[in-house]
Protein backbone atom coordinates (compact mmCIF):
# COMPACT_ATOMS: atom_id res chain seq x y z
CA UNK A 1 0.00 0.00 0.00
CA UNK A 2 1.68 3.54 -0.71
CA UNK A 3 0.58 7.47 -0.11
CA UNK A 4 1.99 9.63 -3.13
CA UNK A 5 1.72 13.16 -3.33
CA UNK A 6 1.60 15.95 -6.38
CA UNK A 7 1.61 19.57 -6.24
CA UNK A 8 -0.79 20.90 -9.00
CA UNK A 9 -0.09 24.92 -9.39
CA UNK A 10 -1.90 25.86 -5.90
CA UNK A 11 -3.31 22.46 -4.94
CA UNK A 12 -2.04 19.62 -3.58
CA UNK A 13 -3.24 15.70 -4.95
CA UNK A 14 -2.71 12.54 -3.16
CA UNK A 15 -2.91 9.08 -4.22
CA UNK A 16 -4.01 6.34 -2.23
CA UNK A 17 -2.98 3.09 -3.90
CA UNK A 18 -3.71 -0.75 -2.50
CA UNK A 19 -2.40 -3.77 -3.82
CA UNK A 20 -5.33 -4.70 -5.45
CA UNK A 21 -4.88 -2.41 -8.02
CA UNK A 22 -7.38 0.12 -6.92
CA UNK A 23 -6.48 3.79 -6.41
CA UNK A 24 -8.13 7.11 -5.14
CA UNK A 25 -6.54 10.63 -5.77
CA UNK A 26 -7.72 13.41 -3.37
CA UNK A 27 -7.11 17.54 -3.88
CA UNK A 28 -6.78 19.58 -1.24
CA UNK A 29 -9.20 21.67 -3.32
CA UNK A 30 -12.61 21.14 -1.92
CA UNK A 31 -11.35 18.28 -0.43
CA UNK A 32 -12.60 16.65 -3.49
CA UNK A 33 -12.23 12.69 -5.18
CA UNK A 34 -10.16 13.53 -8.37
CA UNK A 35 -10.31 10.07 -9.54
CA UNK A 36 -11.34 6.37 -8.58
CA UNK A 37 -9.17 3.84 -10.55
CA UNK A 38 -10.57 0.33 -10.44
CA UNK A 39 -9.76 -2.36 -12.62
CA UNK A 40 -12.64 -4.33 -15.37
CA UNK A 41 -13.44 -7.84 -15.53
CA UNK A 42 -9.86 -8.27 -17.36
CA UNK A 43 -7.90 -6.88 -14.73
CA UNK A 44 -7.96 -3.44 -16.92
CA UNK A 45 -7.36 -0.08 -14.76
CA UNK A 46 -9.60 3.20 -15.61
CA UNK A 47 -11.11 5.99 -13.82
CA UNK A 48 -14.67 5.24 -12.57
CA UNK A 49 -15.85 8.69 -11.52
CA UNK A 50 -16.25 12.09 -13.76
CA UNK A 51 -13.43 14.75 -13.64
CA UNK A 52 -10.61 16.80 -14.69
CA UNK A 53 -6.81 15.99 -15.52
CA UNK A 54 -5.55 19.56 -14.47
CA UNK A 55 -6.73 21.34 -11.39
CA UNK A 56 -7.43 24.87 -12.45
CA UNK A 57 -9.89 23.16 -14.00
CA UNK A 58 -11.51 22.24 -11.20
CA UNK A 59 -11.34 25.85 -10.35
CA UNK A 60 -12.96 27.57 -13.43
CA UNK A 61 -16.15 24.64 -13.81
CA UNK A 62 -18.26 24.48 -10.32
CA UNK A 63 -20.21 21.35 -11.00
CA UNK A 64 -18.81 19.92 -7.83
CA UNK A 65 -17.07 16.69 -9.59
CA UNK A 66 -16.01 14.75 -6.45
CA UNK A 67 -16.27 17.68 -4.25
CA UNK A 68 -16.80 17.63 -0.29
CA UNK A 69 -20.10 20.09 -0.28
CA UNK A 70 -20.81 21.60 3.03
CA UNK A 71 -21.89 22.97 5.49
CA UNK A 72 -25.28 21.65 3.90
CA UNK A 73 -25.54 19.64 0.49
CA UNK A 74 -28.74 20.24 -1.18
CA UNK A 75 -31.35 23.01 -1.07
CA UNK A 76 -32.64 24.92 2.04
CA UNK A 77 -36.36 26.62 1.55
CA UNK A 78 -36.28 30.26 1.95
CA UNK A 79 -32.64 30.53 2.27
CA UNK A 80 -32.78 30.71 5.99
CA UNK A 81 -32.83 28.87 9.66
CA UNK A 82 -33.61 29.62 13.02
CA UNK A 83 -33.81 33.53 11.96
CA UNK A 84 -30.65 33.58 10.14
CA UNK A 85 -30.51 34.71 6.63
CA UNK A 86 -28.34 32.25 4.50
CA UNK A 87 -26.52 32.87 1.04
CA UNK A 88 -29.43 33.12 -1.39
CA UNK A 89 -28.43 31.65 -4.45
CA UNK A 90 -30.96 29.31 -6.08
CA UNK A 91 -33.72 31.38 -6.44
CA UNK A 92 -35.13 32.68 -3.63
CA UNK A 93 -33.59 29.19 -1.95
CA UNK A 94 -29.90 28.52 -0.88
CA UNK A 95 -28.07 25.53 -2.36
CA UNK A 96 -25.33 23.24 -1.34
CA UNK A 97 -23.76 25.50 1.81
CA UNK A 98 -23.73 28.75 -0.59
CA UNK A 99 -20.98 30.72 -2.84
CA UNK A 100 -19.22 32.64 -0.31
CA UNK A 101 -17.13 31.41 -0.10
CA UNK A 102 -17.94 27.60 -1.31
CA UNK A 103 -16.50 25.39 0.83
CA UNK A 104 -15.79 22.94 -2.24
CA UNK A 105 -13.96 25.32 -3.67
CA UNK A 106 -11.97 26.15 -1.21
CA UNK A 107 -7.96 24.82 0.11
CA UNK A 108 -8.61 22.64 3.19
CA UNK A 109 -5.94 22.02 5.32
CA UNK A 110 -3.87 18.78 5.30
CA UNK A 111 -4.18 17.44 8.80
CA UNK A 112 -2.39 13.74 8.97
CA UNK A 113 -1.77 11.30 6.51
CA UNK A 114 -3.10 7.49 7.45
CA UNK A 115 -0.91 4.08 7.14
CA UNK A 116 -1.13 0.88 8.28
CA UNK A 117 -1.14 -2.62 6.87
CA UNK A 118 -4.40 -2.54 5.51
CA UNK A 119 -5.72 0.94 5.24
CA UNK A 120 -3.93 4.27 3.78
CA UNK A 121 -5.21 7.69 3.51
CA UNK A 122 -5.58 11.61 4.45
CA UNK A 123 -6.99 13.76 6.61
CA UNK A 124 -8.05 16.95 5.30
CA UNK A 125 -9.63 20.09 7.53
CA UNK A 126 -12.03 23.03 6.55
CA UNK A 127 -12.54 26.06 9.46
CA UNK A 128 -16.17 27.51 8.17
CA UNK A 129 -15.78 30.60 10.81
CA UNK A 130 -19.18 32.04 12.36
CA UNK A 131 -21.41 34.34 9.94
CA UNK A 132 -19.99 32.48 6.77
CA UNK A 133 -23.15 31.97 4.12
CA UNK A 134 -25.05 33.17 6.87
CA UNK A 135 -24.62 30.34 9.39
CA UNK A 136 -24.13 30.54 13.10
CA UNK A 137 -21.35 28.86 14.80
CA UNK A 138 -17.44 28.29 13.98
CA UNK A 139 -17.55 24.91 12.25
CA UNK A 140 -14.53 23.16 12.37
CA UNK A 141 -15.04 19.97 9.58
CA UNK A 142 -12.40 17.27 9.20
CA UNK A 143 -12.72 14.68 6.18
CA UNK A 144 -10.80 11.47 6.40
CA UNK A 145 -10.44 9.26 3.13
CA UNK A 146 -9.42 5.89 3.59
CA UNK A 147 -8.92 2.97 1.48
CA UNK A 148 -8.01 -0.38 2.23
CA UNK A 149 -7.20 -3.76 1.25
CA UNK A 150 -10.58 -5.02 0.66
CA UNK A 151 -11.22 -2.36 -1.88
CA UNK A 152 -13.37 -0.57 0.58
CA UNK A 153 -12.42 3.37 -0.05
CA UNK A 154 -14.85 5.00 3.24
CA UNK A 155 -15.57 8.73 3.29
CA UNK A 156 -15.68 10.18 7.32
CA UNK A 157 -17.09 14.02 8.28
CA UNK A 158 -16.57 15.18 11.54
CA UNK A 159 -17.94 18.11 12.72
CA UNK A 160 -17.45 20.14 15.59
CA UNK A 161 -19.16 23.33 16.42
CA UNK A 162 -19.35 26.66 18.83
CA UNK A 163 -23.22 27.15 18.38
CA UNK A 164 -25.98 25.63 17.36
CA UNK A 165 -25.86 25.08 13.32
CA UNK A 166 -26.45 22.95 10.78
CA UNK A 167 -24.01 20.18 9.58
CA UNK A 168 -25.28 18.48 6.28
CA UNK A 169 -22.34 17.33 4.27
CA UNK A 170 -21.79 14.95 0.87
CA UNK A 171 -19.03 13.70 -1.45
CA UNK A 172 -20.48 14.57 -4.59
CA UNK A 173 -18.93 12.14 -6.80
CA UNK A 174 -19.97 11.64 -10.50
CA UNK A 175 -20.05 7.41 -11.00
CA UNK A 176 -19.32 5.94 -14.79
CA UNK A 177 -18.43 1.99 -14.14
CA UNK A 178 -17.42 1.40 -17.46
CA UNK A 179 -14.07 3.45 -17.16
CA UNK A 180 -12.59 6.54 -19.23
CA UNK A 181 -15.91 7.52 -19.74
CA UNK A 182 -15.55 5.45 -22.51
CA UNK A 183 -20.05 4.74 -22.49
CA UNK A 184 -22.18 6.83 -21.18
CA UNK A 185 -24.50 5.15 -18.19
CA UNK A 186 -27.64 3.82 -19.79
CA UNK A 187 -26.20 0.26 -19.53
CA UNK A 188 -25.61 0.41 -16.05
CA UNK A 189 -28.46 -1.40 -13.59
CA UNK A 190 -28.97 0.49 -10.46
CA UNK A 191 -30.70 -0.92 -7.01
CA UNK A 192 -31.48 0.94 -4.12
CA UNK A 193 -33.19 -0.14 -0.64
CA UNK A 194 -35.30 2.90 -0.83
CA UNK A 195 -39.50 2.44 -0.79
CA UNK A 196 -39.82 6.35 -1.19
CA UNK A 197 -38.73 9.49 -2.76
CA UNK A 198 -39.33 12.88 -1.25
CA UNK A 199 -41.48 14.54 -3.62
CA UNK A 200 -40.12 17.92 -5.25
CA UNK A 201 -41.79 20.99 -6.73
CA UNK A 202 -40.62 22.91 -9.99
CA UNK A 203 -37.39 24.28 -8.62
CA UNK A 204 -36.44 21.11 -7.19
CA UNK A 205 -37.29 22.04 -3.59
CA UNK A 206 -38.62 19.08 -1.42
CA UNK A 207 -42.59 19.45 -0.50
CA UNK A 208 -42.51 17.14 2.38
CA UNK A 209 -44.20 14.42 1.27
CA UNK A 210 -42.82 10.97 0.97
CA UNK A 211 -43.57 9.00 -2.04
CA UNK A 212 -44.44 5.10 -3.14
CA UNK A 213 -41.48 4.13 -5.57
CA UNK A 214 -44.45 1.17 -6.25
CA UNK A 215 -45.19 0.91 -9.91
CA UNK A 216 -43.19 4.25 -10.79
CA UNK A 217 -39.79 4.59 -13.26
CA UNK A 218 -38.31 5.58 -9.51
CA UNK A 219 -38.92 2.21 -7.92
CA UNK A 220 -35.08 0.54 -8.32
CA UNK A 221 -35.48 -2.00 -5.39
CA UNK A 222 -34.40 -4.74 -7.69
CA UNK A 223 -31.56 -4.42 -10.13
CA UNK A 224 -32.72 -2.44 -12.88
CA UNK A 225 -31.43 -1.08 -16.42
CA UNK A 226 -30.91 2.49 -16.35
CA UNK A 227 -31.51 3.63 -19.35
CA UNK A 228 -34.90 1.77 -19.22
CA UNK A 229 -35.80 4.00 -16.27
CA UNK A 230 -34.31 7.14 -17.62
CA UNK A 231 -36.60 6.42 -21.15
CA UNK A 232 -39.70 7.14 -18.59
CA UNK A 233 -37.89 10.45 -17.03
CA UNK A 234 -37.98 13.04 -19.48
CA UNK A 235 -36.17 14.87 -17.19
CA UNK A 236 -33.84 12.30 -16.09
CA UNK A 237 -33.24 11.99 -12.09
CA UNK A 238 -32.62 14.75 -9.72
CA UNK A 239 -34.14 12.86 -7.01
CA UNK A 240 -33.72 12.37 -3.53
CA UNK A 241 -34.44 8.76 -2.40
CA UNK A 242 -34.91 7.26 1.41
CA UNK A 243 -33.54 4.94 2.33
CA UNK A 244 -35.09 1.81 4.22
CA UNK A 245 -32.98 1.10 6.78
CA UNK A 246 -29.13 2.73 8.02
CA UNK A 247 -28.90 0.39 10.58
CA UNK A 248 -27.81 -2.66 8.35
CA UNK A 249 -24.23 -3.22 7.75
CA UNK A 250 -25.52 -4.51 3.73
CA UNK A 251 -24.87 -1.72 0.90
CA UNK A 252 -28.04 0.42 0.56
CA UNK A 253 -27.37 0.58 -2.96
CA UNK A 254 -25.91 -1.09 -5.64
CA UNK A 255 -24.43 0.36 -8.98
CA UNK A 256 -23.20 -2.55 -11.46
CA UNK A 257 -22.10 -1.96 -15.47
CA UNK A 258 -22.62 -5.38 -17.10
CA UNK A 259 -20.29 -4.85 -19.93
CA UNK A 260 -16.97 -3.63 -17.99
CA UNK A 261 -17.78 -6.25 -15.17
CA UNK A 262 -17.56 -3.43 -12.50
CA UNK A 263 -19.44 -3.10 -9.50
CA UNK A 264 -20.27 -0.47 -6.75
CA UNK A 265 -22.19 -0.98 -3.39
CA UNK A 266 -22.48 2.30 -1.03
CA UNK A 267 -23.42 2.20 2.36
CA UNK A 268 -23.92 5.37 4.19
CA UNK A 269 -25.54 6.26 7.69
CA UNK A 270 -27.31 9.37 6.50
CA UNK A 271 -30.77 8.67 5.38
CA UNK A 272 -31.07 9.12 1.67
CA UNK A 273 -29.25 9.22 -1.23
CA UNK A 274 -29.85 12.12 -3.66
CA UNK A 275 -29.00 10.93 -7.55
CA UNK A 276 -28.76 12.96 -10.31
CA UNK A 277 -28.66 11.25 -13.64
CA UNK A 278 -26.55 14.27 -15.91
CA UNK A 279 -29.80 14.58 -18.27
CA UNK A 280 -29.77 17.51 -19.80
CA UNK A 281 -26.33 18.65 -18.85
CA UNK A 282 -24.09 19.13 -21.36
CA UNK A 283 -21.10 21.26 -21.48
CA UNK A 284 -18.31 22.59 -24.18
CA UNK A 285 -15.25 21.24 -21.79
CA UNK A 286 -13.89 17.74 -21.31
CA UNK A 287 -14.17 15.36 -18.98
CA UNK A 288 -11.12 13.34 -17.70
CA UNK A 289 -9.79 14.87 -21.30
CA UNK A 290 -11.58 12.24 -23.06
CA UNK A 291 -14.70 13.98 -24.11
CA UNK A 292 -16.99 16.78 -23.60
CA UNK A 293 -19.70 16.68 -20.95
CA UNK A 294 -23.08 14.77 -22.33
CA UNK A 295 -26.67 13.86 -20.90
CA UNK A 296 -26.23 10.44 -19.08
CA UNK A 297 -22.69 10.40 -18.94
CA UNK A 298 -22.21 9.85 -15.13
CA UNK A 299 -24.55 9.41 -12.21
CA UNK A 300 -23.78 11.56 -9.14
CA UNK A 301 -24.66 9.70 -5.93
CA UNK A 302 -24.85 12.00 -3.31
CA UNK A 303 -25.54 10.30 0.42
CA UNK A 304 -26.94 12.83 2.59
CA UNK A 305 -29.87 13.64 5.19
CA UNK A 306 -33.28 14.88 3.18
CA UNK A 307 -32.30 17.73 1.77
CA UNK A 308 -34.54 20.96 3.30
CA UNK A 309 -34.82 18.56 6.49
CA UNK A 310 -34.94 21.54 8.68
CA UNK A 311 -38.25 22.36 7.41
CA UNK A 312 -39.80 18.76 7.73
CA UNK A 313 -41.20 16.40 9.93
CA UNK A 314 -39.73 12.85 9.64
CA UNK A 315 -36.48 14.22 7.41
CA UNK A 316 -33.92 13.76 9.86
CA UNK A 317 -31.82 15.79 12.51
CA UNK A 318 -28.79 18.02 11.09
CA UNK A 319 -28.59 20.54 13.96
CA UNK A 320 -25.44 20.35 15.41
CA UNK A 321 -24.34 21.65 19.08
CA UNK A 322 -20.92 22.28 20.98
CA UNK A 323 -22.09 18.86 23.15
CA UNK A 324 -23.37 16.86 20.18
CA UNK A 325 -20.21 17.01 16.98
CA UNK A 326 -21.82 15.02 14.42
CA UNK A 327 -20.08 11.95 12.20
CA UNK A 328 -21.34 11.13 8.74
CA UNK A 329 -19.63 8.28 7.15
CA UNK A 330 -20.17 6.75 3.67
CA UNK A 331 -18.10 3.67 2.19
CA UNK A 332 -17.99 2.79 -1.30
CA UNK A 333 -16.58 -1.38 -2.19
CA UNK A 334 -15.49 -2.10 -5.56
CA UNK A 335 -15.90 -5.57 -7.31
């Protein structure tokens, strides 16, 4: 197992390799998964995750490709809690802990690297001070990346507060299975243990209601073909699903490309996992400097509390006190 290290112009990227053949680079940058290299059903290595080869570019496009986003991932209603006004900017709404600054696009602090026999990996630390985007409390966040011998690569948050706040974070990575981008994502079968979705208005904003997956395009309980499901979602998914159960050690959900042989399970202990299917999104740069940015080209799996769960009943908890830090963890095996 070995810990490398590059220094890209104002960034710093380090590479966590096992001896399995599977590797993770992380920037400093928004404490953010650069890559995911994984070998195929052939023992062939390629990047399974949506990025860039140079980091300014990570600088110039804000589509958070394997970005930490906090303090809160997703949308808050109303841009505001407990009487505080937050960064507006979706809208009339606030989005994914606000622009200023963005803490995923930000230089985090390198706080230890990891090594032993069968794990490797870095700690990296982001001090959100009171009144940034509006929030209340100095939030001190510390992300440890880990990966280990079983080709288990496990995402930690740790937070740790001087006020009451909120504490919401996600990895935002961008999943392709079949490597180098070289297919776009329709041939990929997705399962999730998730009965419901939380229902969302025009501008994406949760409504509070829970809904049956039952006899719906959204209902991926058993393995199922993506680009069947996406044929029945004009608009693709930007959905946030909940999940069944987070007290199970078995993956939640399960992302598998049939042709490449590669598979992904996820396990998280936050209660839903917010995917968003690239419809629609496509974009005059390239990605991994293979090709430009198309509709279905990756899937970003984002594990998180309900997004807006502040606002409703039966979302989930993501106030965080000085005598209650909070831990979010999310681990991602490769087959």
């Amino acid at each position: 197992m070995d810990i490398s290290k590059q220094i890209h112009n104002q960034s710093t990227w380090f590479t966590l390799t096992n001896d399995q053949n599977v590797s993770v680079i992380i920037s400093d940058f928004g404490a953010t998964v650069v890559a995911i290299n994984t070998p195929d059903k052939d023992g062939n290595v390629a990047n399974i995750t949506l990025g860039f080869m140079h980091s300014h570019d990570y600088a110039q496009h804000h589509d958070f490709f394997g970005a930490t986003v906090a303090r809160v991932a997703g949308r808050l209603s109303g841009a505001q809690w407990n009487g505080h006004a937050l960064d507006q900017n979706s809208g009339p709404n606030h989005i994914h802990g606000g622009d200023h600054p963005s803490i995923s696009y930000s230089h985090w602090n390198l706080i230890k690297l990891i090594k032993t026999n069968n794990q490797i990996g870095v700690v990296l630390q982001y001090i959100s001070i009171a009144g940034e985007n509006g929030y209340p409390g100095r939030l001190s966040i510390s992300a440890m990346f880990v990966l280990d011998q079983n080709n288990k690569f496990t995402v930690t948050y740790f937070g740790n507060t001087s006020e009451p706040t909120l504490f919401n974070p996600t990895t935002h990575i961008y999943f392709n299975l079949s490597g180098n981008v070289q297919k776009i994502i329709n041939d990929h079968e997705l399962q999730i243990n998730a009965d419901t979705i939380a229902e969302t208005d025009a501008s994406n904003m949760p409504t509070g209601n829970l809904l049956s997956v039952a006899k719906t395009p959204f209902d991926f309980r058993q393995p199922t073909n993506l680009g069947d499901a996406l044929a029945k979602l004009p608009n693709g998914l930007d959905t946030p699903f909940k999940i069944n159960t987070q007290t199970s050690t078995d993956p939640q959900l399960i992302l598998q490309d049939p042709s490449s042989g590669r598979k992904l399970a996820i396990h998280t202990n936050s209660n839903s996992f917010v995917l968003f299917s690239t419809t629609g999104f496509e974009g005059d740069f390239l990605v991994d400097g293979t090709r430009h940015m198309t509709s279905q080209l990756g899937l970003a799996i984002e594990p998180q509390m309900l997004p807006d769960a502040p606002n409703h009943s039966g979302f989930g908890n993501i106030i965080i006190t000085p005598g209650n830090p909070l831990i979010y963890q999310n681990s991602y095996t490769f087959n």
